[in-house]
PDB file of N, CA and C in Angstrom:
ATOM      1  N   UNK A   1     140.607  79.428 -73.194  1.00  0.00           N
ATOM      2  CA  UNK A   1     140.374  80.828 -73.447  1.00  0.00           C
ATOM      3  C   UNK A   1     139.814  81.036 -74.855  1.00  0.00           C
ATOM      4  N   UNK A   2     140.678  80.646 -75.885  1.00  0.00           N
ATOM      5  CA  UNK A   2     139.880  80.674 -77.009  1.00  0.00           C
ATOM      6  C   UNK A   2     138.371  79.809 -77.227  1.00  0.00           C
ATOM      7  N   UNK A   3     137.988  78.979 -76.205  1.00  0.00           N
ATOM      8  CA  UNK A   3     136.821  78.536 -76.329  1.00  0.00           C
ATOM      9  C   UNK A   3     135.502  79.372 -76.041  1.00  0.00           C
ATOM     10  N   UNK A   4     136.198  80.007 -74.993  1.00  0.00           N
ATOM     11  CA  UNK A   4     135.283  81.275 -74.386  1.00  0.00           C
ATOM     12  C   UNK A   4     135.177  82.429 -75.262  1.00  0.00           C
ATOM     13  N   UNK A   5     136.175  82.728 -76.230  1.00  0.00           N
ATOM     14  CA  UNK A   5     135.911  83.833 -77.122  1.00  0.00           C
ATOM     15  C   UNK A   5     135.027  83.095 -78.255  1.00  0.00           C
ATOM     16  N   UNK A   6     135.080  82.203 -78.560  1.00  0.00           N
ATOM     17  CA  UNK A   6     134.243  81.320 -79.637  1.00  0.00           C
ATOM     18  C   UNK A   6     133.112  81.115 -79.320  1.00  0.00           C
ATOM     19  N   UNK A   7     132.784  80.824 -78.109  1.00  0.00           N
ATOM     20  CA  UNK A   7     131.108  80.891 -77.301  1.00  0.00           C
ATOM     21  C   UNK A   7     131.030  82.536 -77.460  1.00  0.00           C
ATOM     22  N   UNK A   8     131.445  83.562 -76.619  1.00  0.00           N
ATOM     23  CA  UNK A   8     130.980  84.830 -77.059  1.00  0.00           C
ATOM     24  C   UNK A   8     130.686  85.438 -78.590  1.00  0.00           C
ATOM     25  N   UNK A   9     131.473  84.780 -79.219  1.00  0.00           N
ATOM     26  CA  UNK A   9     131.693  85.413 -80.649  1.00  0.00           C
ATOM     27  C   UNK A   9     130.302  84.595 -81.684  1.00  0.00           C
ATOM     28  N   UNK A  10     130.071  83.311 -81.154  1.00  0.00           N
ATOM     29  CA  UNK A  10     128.627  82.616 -81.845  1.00  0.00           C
ATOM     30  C   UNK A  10     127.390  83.156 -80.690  1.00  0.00           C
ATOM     31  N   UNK A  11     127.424  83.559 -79.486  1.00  0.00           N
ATOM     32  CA  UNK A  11     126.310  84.269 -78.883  1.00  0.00           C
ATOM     33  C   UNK A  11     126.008  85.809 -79.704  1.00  0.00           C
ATOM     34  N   UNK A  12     126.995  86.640 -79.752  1.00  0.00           N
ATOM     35  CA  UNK A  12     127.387  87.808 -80.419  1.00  0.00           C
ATOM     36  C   UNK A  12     126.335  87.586 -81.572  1.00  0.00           C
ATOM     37  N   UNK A  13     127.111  86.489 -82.485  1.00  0.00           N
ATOM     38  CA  UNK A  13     126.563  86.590 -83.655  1.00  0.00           C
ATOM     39  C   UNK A  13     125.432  85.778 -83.546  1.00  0.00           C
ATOM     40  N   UNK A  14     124.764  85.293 -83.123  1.00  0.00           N
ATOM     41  CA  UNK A  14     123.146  84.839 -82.537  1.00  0.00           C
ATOM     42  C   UNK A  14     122.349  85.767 -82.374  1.00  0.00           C
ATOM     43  N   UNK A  15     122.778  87.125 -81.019  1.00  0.00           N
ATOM     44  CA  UNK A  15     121.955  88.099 -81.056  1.00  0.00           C
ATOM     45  C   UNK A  15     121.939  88.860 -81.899  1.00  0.00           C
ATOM     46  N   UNK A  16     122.977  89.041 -82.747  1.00  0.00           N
ATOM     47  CA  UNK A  16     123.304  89.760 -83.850  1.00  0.00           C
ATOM     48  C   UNK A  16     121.803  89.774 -84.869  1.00  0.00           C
ATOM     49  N   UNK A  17     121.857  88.186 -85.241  1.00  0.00           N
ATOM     50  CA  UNK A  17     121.117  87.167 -86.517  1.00  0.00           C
ATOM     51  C   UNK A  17     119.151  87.763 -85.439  1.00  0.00           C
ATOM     52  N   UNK A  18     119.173  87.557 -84.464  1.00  0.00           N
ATOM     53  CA  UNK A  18     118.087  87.429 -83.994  1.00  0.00           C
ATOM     54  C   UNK A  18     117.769  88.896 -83.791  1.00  0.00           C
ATOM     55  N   UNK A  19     118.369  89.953 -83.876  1.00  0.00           N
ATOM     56  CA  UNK A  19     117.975  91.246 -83.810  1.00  0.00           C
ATOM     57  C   UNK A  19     117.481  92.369 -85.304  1.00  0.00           C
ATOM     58  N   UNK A  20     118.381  91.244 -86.135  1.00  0.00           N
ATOM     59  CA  UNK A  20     118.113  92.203 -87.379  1.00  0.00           C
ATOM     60  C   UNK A  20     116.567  90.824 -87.849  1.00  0.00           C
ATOM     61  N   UNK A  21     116.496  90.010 -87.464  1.00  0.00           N
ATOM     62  CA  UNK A  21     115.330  89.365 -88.188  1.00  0.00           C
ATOM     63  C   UNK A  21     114.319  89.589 -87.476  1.00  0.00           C
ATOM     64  N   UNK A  22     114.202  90.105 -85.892  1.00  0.00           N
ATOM     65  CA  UNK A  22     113.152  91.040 -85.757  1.00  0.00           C
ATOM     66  C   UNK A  22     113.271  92.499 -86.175  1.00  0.00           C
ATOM     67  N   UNK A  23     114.052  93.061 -86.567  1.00  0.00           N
ATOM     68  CA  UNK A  23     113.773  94.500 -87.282  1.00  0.00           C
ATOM     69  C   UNK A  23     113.672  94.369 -88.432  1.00  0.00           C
ATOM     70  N   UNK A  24     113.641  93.156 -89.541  1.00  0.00           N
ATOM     71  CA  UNK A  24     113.015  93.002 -90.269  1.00  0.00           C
ATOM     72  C   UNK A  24     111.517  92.586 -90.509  1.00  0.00           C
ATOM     73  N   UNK A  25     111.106  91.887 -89.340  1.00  0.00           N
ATOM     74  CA  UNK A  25     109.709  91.193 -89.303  1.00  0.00           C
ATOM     75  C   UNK A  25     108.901  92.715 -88.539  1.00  0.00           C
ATOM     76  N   UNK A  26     109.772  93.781 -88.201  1.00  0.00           N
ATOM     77  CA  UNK A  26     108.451  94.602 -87.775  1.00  0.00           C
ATOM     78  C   UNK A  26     108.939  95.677 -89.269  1.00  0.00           C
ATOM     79  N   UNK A  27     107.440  96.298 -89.167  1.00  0.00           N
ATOM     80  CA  UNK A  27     107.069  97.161 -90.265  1.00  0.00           C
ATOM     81  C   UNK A  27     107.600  98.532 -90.211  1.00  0.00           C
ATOM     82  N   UNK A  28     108.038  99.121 -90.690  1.00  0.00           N
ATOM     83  CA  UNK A  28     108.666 100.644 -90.651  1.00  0.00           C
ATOM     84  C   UNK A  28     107.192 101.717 -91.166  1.00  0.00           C
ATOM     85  N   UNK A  29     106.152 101.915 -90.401  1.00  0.00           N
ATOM     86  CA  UNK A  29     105.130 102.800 -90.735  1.00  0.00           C
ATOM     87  C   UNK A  29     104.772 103.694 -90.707  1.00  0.00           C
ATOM     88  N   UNK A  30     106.195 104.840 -89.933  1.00  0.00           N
ATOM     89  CA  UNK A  30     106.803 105.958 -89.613  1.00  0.00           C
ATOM     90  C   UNK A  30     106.209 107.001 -90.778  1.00  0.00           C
ATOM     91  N   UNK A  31     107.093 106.686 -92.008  1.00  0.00           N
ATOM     92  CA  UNK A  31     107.045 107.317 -93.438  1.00  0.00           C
ATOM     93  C   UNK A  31     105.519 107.714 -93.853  1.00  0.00           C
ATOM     94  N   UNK A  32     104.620 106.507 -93.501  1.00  0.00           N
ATOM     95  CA  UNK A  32     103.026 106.622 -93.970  1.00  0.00           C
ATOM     96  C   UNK A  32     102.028 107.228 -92.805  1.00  0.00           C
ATOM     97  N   UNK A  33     102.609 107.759 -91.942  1.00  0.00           N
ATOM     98  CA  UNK A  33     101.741 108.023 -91.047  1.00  0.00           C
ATOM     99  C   UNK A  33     101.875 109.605 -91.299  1.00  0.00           C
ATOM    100  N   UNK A  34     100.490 110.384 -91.515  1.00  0.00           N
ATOM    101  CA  UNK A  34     100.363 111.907 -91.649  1.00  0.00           C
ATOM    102  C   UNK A  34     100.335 112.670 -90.555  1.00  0.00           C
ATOM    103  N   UNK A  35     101.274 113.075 -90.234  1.00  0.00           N
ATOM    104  CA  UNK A  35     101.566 113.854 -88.868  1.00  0.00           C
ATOM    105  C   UNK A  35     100.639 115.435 -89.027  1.00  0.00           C
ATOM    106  N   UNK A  36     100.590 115.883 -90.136  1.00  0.00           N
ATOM    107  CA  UNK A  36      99.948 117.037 -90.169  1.00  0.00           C
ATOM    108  C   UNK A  36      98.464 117.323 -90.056  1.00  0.00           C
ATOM    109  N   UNK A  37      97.580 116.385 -89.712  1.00  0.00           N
ATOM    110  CA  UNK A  37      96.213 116.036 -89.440  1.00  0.00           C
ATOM    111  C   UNK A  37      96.204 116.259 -87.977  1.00  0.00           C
ATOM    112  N   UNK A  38      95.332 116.792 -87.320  1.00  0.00           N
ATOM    113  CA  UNK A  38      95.512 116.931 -85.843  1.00  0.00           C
ATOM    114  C   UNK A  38      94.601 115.675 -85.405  1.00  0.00           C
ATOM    115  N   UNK A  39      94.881 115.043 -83.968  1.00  0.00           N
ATOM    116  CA  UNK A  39      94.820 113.801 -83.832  1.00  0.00           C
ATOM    117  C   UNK A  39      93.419 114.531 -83.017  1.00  0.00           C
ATOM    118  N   UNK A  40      92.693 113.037 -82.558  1.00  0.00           N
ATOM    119  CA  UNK A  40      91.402 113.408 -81.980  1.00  0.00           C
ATOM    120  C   UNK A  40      91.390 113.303 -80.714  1.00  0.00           C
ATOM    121  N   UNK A  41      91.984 114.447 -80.063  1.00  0.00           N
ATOM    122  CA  UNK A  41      91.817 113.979 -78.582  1.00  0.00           C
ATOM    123  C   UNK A  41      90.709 115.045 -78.035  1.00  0.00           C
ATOM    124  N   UNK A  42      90.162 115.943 -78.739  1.00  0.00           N
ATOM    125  CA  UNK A  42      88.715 116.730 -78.410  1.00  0.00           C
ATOM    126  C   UNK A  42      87.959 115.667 -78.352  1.00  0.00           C
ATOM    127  N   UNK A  43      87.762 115.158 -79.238  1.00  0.00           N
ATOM    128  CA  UNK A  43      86.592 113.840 -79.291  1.00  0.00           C
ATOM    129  C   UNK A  43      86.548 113.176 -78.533  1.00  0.00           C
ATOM    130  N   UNK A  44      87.647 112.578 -77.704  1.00  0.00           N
ATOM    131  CA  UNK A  44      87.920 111.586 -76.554  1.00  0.00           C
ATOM    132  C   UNK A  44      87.942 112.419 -75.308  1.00  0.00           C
ATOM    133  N   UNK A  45      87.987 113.279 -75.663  1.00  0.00           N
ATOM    134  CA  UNK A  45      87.611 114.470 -74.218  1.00  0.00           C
ATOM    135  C   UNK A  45      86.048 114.817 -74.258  1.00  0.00           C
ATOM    136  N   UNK A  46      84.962 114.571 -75.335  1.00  0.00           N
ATOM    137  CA  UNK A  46      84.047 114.487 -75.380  1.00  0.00           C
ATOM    138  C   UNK A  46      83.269 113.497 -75.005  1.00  0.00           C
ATOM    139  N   UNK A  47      84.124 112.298 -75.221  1.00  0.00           N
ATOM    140  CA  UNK A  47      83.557 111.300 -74.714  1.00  0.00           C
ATOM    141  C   UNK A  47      83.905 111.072 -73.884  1.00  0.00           C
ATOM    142  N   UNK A  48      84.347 111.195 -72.652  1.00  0.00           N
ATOM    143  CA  UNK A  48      84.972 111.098 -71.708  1.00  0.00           C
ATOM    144  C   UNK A  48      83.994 111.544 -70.613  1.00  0.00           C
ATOM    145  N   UNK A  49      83.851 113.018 -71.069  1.00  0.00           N
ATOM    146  CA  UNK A  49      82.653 113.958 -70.255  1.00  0.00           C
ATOM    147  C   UNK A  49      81.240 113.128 -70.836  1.00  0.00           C
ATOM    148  N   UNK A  50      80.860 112.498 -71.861  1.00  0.00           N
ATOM    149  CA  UNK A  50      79.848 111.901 -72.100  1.00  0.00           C
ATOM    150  C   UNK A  50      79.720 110.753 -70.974  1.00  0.00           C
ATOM    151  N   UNK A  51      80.518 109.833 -71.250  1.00  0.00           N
ATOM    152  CA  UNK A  51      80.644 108.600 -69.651  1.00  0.00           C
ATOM    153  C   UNK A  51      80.454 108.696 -68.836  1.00  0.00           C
ATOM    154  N   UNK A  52      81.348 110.118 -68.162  1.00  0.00           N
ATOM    155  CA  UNK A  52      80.996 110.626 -67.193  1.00  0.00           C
ATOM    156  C   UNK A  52      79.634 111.130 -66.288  1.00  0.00           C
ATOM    157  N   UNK A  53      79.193 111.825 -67.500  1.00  0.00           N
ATOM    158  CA  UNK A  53      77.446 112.004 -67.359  1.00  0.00           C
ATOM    159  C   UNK A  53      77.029 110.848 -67.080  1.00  0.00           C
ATOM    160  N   UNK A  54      76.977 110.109 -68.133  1.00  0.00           N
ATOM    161  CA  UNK A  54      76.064 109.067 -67.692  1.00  0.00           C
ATOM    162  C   UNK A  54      76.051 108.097 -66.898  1.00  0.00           C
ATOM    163  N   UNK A  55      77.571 107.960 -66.370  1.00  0.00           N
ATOM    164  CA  UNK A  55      77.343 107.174 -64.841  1.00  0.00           C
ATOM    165  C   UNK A  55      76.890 108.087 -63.515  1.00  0.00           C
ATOM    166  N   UNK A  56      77.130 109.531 -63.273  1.00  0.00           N
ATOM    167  CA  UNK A  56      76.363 110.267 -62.954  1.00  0.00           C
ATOM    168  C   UNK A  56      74.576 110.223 -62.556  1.00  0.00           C
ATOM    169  N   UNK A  57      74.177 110.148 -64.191  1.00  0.00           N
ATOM    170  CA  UNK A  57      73.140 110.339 -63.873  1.00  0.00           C
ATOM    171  C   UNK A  57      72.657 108.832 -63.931  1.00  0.00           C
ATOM    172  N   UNK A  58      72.969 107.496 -63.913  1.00  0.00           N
ATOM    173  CA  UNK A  58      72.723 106.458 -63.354  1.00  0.00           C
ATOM    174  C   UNK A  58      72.894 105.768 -61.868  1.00  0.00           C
ATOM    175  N   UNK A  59      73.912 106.628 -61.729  1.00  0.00           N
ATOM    176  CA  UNK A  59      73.794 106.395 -59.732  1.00  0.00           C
ATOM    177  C   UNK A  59      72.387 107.196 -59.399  1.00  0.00           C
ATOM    178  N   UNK A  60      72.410 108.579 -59.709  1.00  0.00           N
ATOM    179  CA  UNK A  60      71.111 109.030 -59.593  1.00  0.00           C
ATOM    180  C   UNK A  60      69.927 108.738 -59.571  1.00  0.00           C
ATOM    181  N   UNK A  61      69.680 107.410 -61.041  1.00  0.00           N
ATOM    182  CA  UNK A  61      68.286 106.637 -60.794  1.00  0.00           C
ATOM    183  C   UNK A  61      68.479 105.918 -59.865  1.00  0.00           C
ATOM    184  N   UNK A  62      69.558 105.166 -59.247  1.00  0.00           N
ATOM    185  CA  UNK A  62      69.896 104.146 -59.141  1.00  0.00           C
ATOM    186  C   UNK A  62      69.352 104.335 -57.529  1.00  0.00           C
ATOM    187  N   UNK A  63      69.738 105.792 -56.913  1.00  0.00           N
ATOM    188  CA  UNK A  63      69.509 106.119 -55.673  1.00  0.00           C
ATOM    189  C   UNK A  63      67.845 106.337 -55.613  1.00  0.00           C
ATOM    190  N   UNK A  64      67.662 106.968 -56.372  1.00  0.00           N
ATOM    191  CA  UNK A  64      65.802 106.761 -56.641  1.00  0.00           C
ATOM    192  C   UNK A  64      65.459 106.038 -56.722  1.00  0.00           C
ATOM    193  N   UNK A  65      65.812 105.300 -57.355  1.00  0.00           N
ATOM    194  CA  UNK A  65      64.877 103.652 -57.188  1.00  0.00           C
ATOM    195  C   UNK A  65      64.904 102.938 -55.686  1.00  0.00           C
ATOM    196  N   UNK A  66      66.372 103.418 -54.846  1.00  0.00           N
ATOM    197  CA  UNK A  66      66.158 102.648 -53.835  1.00  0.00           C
ATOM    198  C   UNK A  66      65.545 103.680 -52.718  1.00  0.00           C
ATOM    199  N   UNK A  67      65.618 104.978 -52.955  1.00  0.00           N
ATOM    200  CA  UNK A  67      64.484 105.589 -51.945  1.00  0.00           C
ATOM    201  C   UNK A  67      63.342 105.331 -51.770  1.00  0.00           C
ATOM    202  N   UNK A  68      62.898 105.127 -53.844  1.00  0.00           N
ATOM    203  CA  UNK A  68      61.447 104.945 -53.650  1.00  0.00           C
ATOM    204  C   UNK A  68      60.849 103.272 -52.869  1.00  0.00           C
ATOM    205  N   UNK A  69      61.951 102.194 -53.103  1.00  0.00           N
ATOM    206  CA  UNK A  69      61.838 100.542 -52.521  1.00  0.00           C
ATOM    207  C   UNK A  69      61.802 101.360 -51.266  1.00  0.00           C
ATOM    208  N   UNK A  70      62.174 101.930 -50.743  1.00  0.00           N
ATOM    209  CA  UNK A  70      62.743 101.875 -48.732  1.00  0.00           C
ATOM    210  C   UNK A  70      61.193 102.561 -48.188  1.00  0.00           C
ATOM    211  N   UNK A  71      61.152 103.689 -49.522  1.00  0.00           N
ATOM    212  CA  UNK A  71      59.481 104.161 -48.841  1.00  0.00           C
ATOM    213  C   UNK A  71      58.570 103.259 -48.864  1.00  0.00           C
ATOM    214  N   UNK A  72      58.030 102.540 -50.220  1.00  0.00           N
ATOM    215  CA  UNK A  72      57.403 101.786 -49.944  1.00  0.00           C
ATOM    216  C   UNK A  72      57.810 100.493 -49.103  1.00  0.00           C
ATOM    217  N   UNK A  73      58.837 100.168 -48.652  1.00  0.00           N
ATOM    218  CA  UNK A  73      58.640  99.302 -48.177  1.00  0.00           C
ATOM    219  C   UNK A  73      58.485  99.684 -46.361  1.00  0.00           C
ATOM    220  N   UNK A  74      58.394 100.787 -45.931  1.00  0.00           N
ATOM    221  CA  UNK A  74      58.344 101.306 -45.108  1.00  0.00           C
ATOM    222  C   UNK A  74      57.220 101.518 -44.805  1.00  0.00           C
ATOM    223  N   UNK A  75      56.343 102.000 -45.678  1.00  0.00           N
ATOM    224  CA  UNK A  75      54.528 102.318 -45.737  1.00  0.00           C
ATOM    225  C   UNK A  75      54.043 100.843 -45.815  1.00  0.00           C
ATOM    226  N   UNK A  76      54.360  99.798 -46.618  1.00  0.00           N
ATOM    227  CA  UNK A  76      53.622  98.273 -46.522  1.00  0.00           C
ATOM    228  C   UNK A  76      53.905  97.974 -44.866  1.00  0.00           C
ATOM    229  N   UNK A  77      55.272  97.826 -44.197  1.00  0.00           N
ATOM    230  CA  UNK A  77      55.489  97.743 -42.869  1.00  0.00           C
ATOM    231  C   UNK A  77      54.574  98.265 -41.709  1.00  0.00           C
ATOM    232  N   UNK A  78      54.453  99.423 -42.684  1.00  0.00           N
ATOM    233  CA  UNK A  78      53.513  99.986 -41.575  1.00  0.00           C
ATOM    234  C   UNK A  78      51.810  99.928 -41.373  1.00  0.00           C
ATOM    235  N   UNK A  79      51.119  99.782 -42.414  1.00  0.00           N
ATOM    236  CA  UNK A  79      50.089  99.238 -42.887  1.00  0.00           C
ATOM    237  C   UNK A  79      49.887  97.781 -42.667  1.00  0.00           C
ATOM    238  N   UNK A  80      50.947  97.220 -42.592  1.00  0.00           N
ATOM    239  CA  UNK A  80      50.473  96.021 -42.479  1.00  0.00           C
ATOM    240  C   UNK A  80      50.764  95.124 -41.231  1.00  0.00           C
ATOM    241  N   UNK A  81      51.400  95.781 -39.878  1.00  0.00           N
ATOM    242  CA  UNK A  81      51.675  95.936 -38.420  1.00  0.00           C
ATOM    243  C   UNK A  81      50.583  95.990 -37.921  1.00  0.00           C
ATOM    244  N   UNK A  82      50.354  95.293 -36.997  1.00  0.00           N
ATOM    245  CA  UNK A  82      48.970  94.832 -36.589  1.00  0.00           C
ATOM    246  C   UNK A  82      48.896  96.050 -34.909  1.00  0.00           C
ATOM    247  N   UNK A  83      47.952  96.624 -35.040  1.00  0.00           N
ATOM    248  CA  UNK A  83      47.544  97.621 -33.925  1.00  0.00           C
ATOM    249  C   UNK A  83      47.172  97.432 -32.942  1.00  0.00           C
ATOM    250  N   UNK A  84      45.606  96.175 -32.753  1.00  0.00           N
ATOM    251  CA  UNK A  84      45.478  96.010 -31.694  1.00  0.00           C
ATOM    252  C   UNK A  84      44.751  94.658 -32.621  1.00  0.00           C
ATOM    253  N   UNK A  85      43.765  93.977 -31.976  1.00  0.00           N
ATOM    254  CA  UNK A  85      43.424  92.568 -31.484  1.00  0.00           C
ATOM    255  C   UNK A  85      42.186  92.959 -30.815  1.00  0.00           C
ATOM    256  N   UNK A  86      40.562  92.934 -31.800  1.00  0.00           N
ATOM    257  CA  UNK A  86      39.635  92.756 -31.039  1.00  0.00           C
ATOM    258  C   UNK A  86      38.656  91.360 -30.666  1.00  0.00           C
ATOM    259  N   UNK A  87      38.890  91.002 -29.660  1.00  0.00           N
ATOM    260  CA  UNK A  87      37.775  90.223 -29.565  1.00  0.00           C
ATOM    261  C   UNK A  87      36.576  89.972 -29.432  1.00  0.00           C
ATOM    262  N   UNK A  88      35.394  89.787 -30.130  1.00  0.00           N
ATOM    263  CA  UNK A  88      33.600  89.455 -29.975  1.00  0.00           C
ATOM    264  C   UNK A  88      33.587  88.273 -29.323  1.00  0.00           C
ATOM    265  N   UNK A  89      32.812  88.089 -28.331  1.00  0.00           N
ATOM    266  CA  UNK A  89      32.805  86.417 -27.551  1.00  0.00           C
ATOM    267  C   UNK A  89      31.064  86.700 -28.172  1.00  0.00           C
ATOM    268  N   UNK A  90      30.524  86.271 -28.817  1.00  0.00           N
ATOM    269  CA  UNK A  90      29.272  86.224 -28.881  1.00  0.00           C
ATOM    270  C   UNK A  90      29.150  84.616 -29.503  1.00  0.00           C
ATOM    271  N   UNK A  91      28.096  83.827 -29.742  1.00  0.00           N
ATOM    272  CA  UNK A  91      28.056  82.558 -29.872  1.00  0.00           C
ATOM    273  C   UNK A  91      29.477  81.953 -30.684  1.00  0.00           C
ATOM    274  N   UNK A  92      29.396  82.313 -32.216  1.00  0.00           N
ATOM    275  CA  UNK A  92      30.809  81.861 -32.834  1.00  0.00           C
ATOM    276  C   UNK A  92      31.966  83.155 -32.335  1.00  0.00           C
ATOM    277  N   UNK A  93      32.303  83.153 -31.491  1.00  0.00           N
ATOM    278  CA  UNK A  93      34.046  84.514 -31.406  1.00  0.00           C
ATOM    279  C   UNK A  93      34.406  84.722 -32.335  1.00  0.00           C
ATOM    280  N   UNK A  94      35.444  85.623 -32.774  1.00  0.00           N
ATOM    281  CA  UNK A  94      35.519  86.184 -33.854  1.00  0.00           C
ATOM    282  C   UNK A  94      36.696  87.273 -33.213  1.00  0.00           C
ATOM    283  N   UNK A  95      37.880  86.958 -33.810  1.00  0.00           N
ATOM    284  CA  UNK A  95      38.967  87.723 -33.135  1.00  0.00           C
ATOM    285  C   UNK A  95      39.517  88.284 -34.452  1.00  0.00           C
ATOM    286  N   UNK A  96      39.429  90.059 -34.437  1.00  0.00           N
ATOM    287  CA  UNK A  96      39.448  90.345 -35.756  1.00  0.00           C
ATOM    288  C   UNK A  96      41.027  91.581 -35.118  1.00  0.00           C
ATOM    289  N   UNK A  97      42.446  91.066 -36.139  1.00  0.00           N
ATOM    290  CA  UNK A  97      43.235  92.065 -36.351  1.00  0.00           C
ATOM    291  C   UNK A  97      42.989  93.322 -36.608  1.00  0.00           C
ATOM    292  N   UNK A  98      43.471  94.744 -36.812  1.00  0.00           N
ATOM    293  CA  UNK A  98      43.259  95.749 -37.245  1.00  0.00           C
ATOM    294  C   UNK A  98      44.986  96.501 -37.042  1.00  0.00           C
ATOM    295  N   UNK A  99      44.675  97.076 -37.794  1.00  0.00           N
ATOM    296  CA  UNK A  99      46.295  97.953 -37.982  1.00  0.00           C
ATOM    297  C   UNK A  99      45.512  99.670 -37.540  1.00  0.00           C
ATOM    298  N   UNK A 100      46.982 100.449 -37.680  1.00  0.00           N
ATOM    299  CA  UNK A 100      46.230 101.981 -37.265  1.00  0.00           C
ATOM    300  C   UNK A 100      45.242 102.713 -37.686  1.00  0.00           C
ATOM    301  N   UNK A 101      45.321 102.190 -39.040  1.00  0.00           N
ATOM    302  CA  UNK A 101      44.097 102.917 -39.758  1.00  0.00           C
ATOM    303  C   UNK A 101      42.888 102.116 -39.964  1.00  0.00           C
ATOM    304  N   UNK A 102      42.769 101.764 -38.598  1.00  0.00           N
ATOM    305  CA  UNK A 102      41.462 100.747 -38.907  1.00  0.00           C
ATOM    306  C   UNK A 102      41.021  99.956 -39.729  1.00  0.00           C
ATOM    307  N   UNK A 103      41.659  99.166 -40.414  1.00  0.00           N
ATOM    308  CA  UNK A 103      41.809  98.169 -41.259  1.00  0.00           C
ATOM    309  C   UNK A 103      41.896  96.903 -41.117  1.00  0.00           C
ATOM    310  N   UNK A 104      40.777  96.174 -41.044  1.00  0.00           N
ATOM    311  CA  UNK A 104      41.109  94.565 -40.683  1.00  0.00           C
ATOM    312  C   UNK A 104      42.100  93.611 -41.399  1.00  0.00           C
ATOM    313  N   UNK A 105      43.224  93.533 -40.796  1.00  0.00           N
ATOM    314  CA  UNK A 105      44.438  92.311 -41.617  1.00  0.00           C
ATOM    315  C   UNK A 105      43.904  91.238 -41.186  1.00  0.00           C
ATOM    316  N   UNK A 106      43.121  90.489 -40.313  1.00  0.00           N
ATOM    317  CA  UNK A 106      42.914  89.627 -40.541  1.00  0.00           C
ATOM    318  C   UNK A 106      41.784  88.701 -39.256  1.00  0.00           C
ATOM    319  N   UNK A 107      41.293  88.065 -39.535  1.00  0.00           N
ATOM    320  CA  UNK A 107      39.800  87.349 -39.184  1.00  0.00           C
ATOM    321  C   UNK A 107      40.306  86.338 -38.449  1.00  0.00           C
ATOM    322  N   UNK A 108      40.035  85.629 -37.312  1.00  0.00           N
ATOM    323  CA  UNK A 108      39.833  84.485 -36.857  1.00  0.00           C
ATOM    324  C   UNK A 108      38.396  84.252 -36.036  1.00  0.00           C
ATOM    325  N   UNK A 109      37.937  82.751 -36.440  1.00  0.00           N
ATOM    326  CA  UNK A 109      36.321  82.611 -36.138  1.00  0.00           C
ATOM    327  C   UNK A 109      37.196  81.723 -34.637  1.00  0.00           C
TER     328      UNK A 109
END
């Protein structure tokens, strides 16, 4: 029994030793800090709504840029879809592609 109060009583005084040498190793900065200055949380509410904007208006390009890829790549698709297939049998043949707007994509002799 008294061994067990002698283990509690050197744990005791362990946490004891280990509690005041961390409240000595931290800084007391309470005293130096000016409470009467108003803190900046307008500013961080300014910037906040600033971020905000600007991921805003970067999804925005972001969606423009891919409307404008989908159009053009929608108009090259289509321009460049072959319409019909004419053939000339005259001495050399000559089988010439064309898309809708009458445009030859491409030649075979």
């Amino acid at each position: 029994m008294a061994e067990l109060n002698r283990r509690q009583l050197n744990r005791q005084q362990i946490e004891a030793c280990l509690k005041s040498a961390a409240g000595d190793l931290t800084p007391n900065v309470l005293e130096r800090i000016d409470l009467s200055t108003p803190q900046l949380k307008a500013e961080k509410e300014k910037r906040s709504v600033f971020f905000l904007r600007q991921r805003v208006i970067a999804t925005l390009v972001a969606a423009c840029f891919c409307m404008i890829a989908l159009a053009g790549g929608t108009y090259t698709y289509q321009n460049g879809k072959v319409d019909s297939v004419i053939g000339i049998d005259v001495n050399p043949s000559v089988e010439l592609s064309v898309n809708k707007k009458n445009k030859v994509l491409e030649a075979k002799a």
